[in-house]
Protein backbone atom coordinates (compact mmCIF):
# COMPACT_ATOMS: atom_id res chain seq x y z
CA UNK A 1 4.85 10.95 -21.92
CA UNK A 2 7.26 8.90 -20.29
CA UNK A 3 7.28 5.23 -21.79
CA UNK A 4 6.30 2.29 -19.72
CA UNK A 5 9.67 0.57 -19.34
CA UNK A 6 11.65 3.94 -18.79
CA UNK A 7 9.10 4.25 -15.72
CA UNK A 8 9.63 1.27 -14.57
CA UNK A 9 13.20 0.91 -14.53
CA UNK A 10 12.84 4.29 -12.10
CA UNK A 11 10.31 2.82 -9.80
CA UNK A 12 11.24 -0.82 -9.74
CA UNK A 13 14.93 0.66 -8.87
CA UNK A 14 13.61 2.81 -5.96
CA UNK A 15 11.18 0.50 -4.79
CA UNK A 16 13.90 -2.62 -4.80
CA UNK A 17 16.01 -0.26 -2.65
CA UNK A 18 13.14 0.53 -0.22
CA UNK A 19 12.58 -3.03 -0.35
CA UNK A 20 15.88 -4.08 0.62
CA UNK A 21 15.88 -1.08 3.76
CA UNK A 22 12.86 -2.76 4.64
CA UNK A 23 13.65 -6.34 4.80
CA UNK A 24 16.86 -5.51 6.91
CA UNK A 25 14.86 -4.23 9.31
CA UNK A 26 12.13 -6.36 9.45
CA UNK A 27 15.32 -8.93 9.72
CA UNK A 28 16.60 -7.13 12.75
CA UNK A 29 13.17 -6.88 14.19
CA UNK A 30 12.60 -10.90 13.84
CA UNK A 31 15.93 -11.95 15.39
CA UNK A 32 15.36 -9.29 18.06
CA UNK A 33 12.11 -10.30 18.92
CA UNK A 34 10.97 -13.72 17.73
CA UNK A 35 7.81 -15.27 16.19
CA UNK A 36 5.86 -14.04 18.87
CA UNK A 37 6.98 -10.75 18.47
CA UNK A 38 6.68 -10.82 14.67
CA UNK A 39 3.34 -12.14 14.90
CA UNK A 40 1.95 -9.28 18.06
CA UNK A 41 3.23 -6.84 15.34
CA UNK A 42 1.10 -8.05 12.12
CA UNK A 43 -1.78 -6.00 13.03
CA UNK A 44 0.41 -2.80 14.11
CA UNK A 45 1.94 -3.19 10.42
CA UNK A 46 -1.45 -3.40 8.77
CA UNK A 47 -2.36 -0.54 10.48
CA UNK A 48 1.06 1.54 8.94
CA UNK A 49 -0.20 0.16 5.91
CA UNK A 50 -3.48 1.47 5.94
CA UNK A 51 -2.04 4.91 7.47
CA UNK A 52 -0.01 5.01 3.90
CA UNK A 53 -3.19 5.57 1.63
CA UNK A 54 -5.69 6.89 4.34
CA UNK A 55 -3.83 9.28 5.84
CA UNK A 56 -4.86 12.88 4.80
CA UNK A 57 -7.89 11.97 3.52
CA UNK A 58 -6.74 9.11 1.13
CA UNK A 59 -7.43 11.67 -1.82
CA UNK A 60 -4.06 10.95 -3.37
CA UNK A 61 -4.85 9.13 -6.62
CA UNK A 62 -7.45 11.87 -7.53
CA UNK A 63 -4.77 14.26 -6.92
CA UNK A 64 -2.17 12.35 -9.01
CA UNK A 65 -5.74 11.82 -12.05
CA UNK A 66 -6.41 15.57 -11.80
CA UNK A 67 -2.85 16.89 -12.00
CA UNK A 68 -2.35 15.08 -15.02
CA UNK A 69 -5.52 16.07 -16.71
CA UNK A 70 -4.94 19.71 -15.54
CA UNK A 71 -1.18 19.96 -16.55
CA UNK A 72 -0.88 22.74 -18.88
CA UNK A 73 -4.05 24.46 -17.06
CA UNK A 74 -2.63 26.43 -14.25
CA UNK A 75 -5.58 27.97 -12.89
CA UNK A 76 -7.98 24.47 -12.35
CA UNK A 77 -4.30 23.14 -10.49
CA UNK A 78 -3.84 26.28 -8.53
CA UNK A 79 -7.56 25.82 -7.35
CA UNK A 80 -7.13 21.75 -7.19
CA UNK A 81 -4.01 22.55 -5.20
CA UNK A 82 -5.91 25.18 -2.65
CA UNK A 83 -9.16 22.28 -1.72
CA UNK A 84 -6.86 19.19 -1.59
CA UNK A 85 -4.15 21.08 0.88
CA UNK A 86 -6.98 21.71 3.01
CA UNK A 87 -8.55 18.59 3.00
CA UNK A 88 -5.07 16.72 3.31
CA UNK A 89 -4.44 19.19 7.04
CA UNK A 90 -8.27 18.88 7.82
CA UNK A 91 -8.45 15.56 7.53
CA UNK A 92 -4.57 14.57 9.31
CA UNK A 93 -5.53 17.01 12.09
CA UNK A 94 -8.87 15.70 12.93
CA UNK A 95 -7.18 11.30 12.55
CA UNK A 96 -4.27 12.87 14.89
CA UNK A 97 -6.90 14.01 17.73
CA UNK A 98 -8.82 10.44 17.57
CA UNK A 99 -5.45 8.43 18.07
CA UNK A 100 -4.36 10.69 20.78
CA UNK A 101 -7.85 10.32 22.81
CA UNK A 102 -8.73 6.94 22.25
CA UNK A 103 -4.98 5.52 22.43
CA UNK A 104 -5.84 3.16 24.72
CA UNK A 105 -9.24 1.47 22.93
CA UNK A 106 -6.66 1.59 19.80
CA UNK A 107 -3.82 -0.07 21.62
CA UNK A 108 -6.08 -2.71 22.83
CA UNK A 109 -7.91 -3.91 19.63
CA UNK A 110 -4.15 -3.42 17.82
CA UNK A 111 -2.18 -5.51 20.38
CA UNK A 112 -4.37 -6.72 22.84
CA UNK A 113 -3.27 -4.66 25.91
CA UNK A 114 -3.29 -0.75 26.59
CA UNK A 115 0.59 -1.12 27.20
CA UNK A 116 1.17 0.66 23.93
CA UNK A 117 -0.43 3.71 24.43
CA UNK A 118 2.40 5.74 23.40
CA UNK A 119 3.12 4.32 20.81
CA UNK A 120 -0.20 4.54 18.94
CA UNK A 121 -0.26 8.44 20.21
CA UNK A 122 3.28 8.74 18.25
CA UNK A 123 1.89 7.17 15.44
CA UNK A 124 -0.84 9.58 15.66
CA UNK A 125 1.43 12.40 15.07
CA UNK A 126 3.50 10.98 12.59
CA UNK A 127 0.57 10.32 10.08
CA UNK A 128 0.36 14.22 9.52
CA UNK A 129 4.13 13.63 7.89
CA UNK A 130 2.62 10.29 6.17
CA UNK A 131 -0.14 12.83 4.66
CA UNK A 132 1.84 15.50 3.39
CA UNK A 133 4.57 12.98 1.97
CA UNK A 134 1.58 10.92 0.15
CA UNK A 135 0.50 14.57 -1.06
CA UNK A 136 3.59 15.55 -2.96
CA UNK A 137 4.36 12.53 -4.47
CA UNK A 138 0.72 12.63 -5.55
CA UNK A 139 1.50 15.16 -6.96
CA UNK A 140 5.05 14.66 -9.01
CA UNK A 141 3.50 10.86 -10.16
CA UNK A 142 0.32 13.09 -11.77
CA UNK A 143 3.55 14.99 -13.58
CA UNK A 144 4.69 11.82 -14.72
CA UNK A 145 8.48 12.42 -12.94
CA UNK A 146 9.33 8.90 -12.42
CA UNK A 147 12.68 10.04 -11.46
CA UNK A 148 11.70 12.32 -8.55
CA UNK A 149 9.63 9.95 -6.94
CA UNK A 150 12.07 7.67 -6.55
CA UNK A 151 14.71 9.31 -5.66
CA UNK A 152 12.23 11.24 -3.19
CA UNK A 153 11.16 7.85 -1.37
CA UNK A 154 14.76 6.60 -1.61
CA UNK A 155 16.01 9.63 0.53
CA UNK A 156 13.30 9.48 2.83
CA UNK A 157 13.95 5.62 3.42
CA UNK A 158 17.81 6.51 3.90
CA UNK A 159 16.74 9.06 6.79
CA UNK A 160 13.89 7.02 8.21
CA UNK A 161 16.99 4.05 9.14
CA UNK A 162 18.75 6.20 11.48
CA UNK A 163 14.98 6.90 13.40
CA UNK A 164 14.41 3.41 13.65
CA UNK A 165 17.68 2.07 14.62
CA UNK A 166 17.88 5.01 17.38
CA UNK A 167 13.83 3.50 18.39
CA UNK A 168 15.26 0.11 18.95
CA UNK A 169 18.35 0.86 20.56
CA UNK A 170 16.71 3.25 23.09
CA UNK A 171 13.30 2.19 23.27
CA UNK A 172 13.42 -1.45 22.20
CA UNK A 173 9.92 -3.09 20.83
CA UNK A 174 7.93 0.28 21.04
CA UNK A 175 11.05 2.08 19.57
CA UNK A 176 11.34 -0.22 16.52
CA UNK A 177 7.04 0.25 16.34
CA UNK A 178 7.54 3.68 16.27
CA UNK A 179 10.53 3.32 13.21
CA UNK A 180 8.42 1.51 11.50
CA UNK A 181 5.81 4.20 11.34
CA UNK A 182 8.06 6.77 10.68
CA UNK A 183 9.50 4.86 7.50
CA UNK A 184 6.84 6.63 4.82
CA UNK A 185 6.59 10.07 6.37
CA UNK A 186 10.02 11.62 5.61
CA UNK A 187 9.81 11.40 2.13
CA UNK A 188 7.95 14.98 2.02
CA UNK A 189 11.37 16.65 2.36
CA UNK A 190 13.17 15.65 -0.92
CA UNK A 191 9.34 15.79 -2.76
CA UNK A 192 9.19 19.37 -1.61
CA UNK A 193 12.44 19.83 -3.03
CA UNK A 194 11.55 18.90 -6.30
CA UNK A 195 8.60 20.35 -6.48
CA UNK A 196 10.00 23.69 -5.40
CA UNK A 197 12.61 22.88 -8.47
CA UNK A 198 9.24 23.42 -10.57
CA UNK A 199 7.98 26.90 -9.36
CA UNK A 200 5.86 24.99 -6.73
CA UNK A 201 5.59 26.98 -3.12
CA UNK A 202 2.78 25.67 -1.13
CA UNK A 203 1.03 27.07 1.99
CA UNK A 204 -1.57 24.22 2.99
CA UNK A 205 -4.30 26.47 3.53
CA UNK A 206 -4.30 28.66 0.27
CA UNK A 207 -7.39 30.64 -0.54
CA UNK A 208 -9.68 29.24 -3.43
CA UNK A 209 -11.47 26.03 -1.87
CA UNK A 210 -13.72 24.80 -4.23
CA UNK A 211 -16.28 22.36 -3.50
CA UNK A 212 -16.90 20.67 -7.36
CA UNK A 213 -13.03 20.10 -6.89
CA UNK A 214 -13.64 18.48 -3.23
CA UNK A 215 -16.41 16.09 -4.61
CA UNK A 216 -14.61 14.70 -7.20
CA UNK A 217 -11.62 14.39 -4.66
CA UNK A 218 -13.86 12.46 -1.99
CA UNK A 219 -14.82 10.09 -4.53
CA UNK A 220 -11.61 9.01 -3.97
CA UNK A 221 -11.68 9.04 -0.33
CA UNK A 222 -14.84 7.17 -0.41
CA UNK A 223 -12.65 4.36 -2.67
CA UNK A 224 -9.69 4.41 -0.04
CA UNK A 225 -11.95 4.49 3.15
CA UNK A 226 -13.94 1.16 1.90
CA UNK A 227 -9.93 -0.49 0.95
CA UNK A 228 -9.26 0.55 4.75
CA UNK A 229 -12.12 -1.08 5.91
CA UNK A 230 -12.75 -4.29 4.08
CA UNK A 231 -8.83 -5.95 3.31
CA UNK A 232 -7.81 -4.85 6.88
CA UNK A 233 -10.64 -6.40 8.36
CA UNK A 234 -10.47 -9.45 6.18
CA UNK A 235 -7.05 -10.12 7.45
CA UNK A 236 -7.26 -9.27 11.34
CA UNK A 237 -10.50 -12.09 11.07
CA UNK A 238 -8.50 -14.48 9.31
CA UNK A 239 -5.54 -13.86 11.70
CA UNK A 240 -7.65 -14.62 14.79
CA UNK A 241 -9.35 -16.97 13.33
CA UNK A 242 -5.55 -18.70 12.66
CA UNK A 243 -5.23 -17.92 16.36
CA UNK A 244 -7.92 -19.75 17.94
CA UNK A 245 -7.36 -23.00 15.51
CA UNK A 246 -3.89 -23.02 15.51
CA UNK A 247 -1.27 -20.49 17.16
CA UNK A 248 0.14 -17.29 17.27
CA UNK A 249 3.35 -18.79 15.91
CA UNK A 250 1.57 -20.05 12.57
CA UNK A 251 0.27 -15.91 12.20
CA UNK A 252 3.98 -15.13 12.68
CA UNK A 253 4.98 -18.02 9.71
CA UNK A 254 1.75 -16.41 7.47
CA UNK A 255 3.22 -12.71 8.14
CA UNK A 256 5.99 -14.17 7.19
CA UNK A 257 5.59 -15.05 4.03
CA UNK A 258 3.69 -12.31 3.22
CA UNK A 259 5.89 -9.68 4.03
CA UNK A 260 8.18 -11.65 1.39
CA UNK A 261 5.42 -11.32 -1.21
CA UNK A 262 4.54 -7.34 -0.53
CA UNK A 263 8.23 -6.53 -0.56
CA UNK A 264 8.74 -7.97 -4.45
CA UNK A 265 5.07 -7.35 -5.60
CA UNK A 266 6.10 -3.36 -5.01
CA UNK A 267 8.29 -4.03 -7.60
CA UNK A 268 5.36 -4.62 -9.90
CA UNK A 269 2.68 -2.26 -8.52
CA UNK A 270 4.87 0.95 -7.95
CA UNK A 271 4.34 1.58 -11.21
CA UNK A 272 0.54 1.10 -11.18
CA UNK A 273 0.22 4.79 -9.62
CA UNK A 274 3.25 6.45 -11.59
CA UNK A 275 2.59 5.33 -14.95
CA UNK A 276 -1.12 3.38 -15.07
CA UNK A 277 -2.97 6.03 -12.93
CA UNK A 278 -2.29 9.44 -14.71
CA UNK A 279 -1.98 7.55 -18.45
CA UNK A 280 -5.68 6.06 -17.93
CA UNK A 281 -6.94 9.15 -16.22
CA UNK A 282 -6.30 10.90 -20.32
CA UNK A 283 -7.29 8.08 -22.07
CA UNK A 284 -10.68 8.75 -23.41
CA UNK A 285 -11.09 5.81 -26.48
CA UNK A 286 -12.18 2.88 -25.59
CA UNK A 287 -9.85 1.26 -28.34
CA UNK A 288 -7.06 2.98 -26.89
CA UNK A 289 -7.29 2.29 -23.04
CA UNK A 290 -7.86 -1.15 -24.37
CA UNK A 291 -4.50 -1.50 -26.45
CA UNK A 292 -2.80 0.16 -23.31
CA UNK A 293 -4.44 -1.86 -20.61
CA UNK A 294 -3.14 -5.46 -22.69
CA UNK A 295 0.02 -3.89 -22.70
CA UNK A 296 0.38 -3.54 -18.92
CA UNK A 297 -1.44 -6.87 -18.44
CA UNK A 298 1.55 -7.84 -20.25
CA UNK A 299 4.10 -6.48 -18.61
CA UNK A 300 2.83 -7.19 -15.42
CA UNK A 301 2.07 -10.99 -15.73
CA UNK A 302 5.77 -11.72 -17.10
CA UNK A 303 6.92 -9.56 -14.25
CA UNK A 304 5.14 -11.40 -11.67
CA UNK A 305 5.73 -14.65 -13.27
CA UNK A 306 9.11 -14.16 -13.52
CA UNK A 307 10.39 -12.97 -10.30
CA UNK A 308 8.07 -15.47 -8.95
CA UNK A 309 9.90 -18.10 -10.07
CA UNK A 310 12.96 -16.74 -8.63
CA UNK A 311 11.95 -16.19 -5.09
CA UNK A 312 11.09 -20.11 -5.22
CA UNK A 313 13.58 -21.19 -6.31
CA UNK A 314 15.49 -18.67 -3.44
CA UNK A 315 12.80 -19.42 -0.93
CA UNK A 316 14.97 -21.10 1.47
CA UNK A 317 18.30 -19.12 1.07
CA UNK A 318 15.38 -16.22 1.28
CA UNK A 319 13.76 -17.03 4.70
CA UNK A 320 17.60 -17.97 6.25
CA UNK A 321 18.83 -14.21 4.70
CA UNK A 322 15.42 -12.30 6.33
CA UNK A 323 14.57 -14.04 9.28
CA UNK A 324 15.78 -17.28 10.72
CA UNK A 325 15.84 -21.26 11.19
CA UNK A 326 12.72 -20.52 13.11
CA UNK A 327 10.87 -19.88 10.05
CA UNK A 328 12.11 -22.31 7.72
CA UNK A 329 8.35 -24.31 8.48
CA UNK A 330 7.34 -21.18 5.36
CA UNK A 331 8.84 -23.14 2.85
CA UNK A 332 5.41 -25.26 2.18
CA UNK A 333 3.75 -21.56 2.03
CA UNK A 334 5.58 -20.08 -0.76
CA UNK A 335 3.48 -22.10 -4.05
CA UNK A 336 0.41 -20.89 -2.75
CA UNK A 337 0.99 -17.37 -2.22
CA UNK A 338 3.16 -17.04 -5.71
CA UNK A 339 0.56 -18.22 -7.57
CA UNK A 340 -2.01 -16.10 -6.01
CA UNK A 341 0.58 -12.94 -6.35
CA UNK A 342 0.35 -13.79 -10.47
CA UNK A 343 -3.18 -13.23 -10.32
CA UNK A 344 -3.78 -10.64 -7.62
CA UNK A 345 -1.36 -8.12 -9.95
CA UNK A 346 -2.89 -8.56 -13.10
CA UNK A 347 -6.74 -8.02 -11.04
CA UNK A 348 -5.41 -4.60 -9.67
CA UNK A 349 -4.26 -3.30 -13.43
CA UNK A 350 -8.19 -3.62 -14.10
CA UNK A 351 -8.45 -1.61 -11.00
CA UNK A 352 -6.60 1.08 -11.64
CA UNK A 353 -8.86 1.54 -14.63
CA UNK A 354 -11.66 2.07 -11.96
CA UNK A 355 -9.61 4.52 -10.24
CA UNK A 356 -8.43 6.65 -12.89
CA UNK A 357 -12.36 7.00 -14.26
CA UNK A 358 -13.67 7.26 -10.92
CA UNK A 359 -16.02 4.23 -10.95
CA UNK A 360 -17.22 4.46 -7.16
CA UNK A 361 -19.94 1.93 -7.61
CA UNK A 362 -17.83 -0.61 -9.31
CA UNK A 363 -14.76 0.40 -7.21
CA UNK A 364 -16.85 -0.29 -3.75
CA UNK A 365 -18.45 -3.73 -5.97
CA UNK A 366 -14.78 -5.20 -6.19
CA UNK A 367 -13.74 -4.33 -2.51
CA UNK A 368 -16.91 -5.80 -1.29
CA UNK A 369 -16.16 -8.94 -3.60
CA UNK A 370 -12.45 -9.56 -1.96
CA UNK A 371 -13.74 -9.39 1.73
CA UNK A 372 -16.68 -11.74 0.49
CA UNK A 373 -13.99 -14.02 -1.03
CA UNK A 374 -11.26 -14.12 1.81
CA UNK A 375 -13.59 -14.20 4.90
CA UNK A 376 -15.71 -17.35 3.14
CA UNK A 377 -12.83 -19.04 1.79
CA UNK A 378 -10.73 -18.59 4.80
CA UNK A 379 -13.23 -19.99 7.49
CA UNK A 380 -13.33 -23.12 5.13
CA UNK A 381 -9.49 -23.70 4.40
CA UNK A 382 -7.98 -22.18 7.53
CA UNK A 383 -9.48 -24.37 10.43
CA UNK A 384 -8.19 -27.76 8.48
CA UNK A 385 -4.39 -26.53 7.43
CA UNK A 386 -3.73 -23.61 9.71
CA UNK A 387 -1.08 -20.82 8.16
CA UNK A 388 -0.87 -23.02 4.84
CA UNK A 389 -4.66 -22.66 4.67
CA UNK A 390 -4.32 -19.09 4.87
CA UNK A 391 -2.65 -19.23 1.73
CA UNK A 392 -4.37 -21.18 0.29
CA UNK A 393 -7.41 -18.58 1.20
CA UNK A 394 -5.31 -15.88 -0.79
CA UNK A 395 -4.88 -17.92 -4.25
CA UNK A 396 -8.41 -19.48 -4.50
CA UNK A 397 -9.44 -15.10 -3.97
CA UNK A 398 -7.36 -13.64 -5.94
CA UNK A 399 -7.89 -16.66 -9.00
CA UNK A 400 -11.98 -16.05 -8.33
CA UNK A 401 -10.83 -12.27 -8.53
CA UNK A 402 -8.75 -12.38 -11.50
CA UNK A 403 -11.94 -13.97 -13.43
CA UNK A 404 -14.27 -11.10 -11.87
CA UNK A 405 -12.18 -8.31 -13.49
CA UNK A 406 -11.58 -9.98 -16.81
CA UNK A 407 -15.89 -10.61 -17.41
CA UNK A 408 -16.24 -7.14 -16.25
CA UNK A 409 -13.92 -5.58 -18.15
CA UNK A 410 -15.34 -7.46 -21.50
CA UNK A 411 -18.86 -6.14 -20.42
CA UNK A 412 -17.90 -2.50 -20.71
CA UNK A 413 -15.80 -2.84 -24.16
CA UNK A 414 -19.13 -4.24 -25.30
CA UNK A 415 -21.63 -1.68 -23.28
């Protein structure tokens, strides 16, 4: 098994390099467009975001858990293979049909006018790529091949630039929309390519559906449709609610920031799913997936702690290199959401012990308990401090959070 640092170094590498695509562009997409423009497109980007997990049926981390528990047992993959392929083109075909018909309702609850039709009809189409990419890396992070997943998001990041650079130039905002979008489909051609490297051919409706295979897969559906429903929605409230108190400007200066702290936290978290994921999923002891879970915890706080601390002291050479003077009112932003980054990572390491046992109950518990936490807090803080209350919102959450997991998690070593 691959050790944790020699996994990281892969992923943190890969991810640092998406990171850097993605900030450019994001960069580009600021000075071309403004604040306003920035802030119009915060709910668009939550919905790529959600389109990256849910897409296909959002039964990726029980195919990465199953491959690795089913890795020298050919015939349980080749049947695990044959019922997720058809519930990842089931599933992509069916989301696909919805965009396309209801385009326009979508369009208007996403940007608040029916003028981007086609673009939520392209993005329609492009999940089915978003699917089948999330399905083969699924399926090379349950292998434990750091080193192919990166290098299969890196190339898929390199060709995704030229699609939204040719969006923007020809197309302008919809165009760049549409780039965005595009950005985590095309990584299913170099992940085919490695997995063909390993005797893999697939056909995505192979014979041998098995429905005790496509229960324990929904589980995970079940885990990714309530993560879909209850952060999204916690942040589209909070961001009208910053709206009606304050302005659209002050959700541009909050997406802001956050962007910032999702680009460096995937340097952290990328590794949850390659390394965490499959290396719980065999654990079995409690003893041992304790001594392995204080090592992440470990690794992750100094990781977060550390390149915390450098992005504040960077913060303003950080906004002026990403965005603008426009945005330089985010500097008063950045304490809160660091220190609520520290605690949000080490939270999700006890989550991805959920996910690798397949705790539903206690999965759907902890979503439910983040929604509860935002929504609450925000409607206090928000309404007296605007986009620094919505910070403020994400630290007091994700500290409340933090303390959650850790009771929890000393309630089943002692149960």
């Amino acid at each position: 098994m691959r050790s944790l640092s020699k996994t990281a170094v892969w992923t943190a590498s890969s991810t640092a390099f998406k990171i850097g695509i993605s900030l450019i562009l994001v960069k580009l997409f600021a000075l071309q467009f403004g604040l306003e423009g920035l802030g119009q497109a915060a709910n668009f980007m939550t919905l790529i975001t959600v389109l990256g997990v849910f897409a296909g049926g959002g039964i990726f981390n029980g195919v990465t858990k199953y491959v690795a528990e089913f890795e020298h047992e050919p015939q349980k993959l080749y049947v695990l293979f044959a019922t997720a392929s058809r519930i990842v083109l089931s599933f992509s075909a069916v989301l696909a049909v919805v965009f396309i018909l209801f385009s326009a309702k979508i369009s208007e609850w996403i940007f608040y006018s029916e003028e981007y039709q086609p673009v939520i009809v392209a993005t329609g189409i492009i999940q089915l790529g978003i699917a089948n990419s999330n399905y083969l890396l699924a399926i090379l992070r349950g292998h434990r091949q750091a080193r192919a997943n990166a290098v299969s998001q890196s190339v898929g990041i390199l060709l995704a630039i030229s699609v939204f650079l040719s969006g923007l130039y020809f197309c302008g905002y919809s165009g760049a929309l549409i780039g965005f979008a595009v950005m985590p489909a095309l990584a299913c051609l170099p992940a085919r390519y490695f997995l063909k490297q390993r005797g893999y051919v697939f056909h995505f409706w192979e014979p041998g559906f098995d429905w005790r295979y496509a229960r324990n897969l929904f589980k995970f559906s079940v885990m990714v449709l309530v993560t879909a429903i209850t952060l999204p929605l916690a942040y589209i409230l909070l961001r009208d609610l910053l709206v009606e108190s304050h302005s659209i400007e002050a959700v541009g200066l909050w997406q802001g920031v956050s962007k910032i702290s999702d680009a460096y936290l995937q340097l952290i978290t990328v590794v949850f799913s390659v390394y965490l994921l499959p290396t719980f999923a065999t654990l079995i002891q409690k003893a041992d997936i304790k001594r392995e879970l204080i090592k992440a915890v470990k690794f992750v706080g100094v990781s977060a702690i550390s390149i915390g601390l450098l992005v504040f002291s960077l913060k303003r050479e950080i906004i002026l290199t990403l965005y603008s003077e426009q945005f330089l009112p985010m500097e008063s932003l950045f304490i809160w959401q660091l220190i609520g980054d520290i605690f949000k990572v080490i939270a999700y390491v006890f989550g991805y012990l959920v996910i690798a046992k397949a705790s539903l109950k206690l999965y759907v518990l902890a979503e439910i308990c983040q929604l509860t936490l935002l929504v609450t807090i925000g409607h206090w803080l928000i309404p007296l401090n605007g986009a620094e209350g919505a910070v403020q919102t994400y630290l007091l959450t994700y500290f409340c959070y933090f303390l959650v997991c850790l009771l929890a998690f000393r309630w089943y070593l002692k149960n």
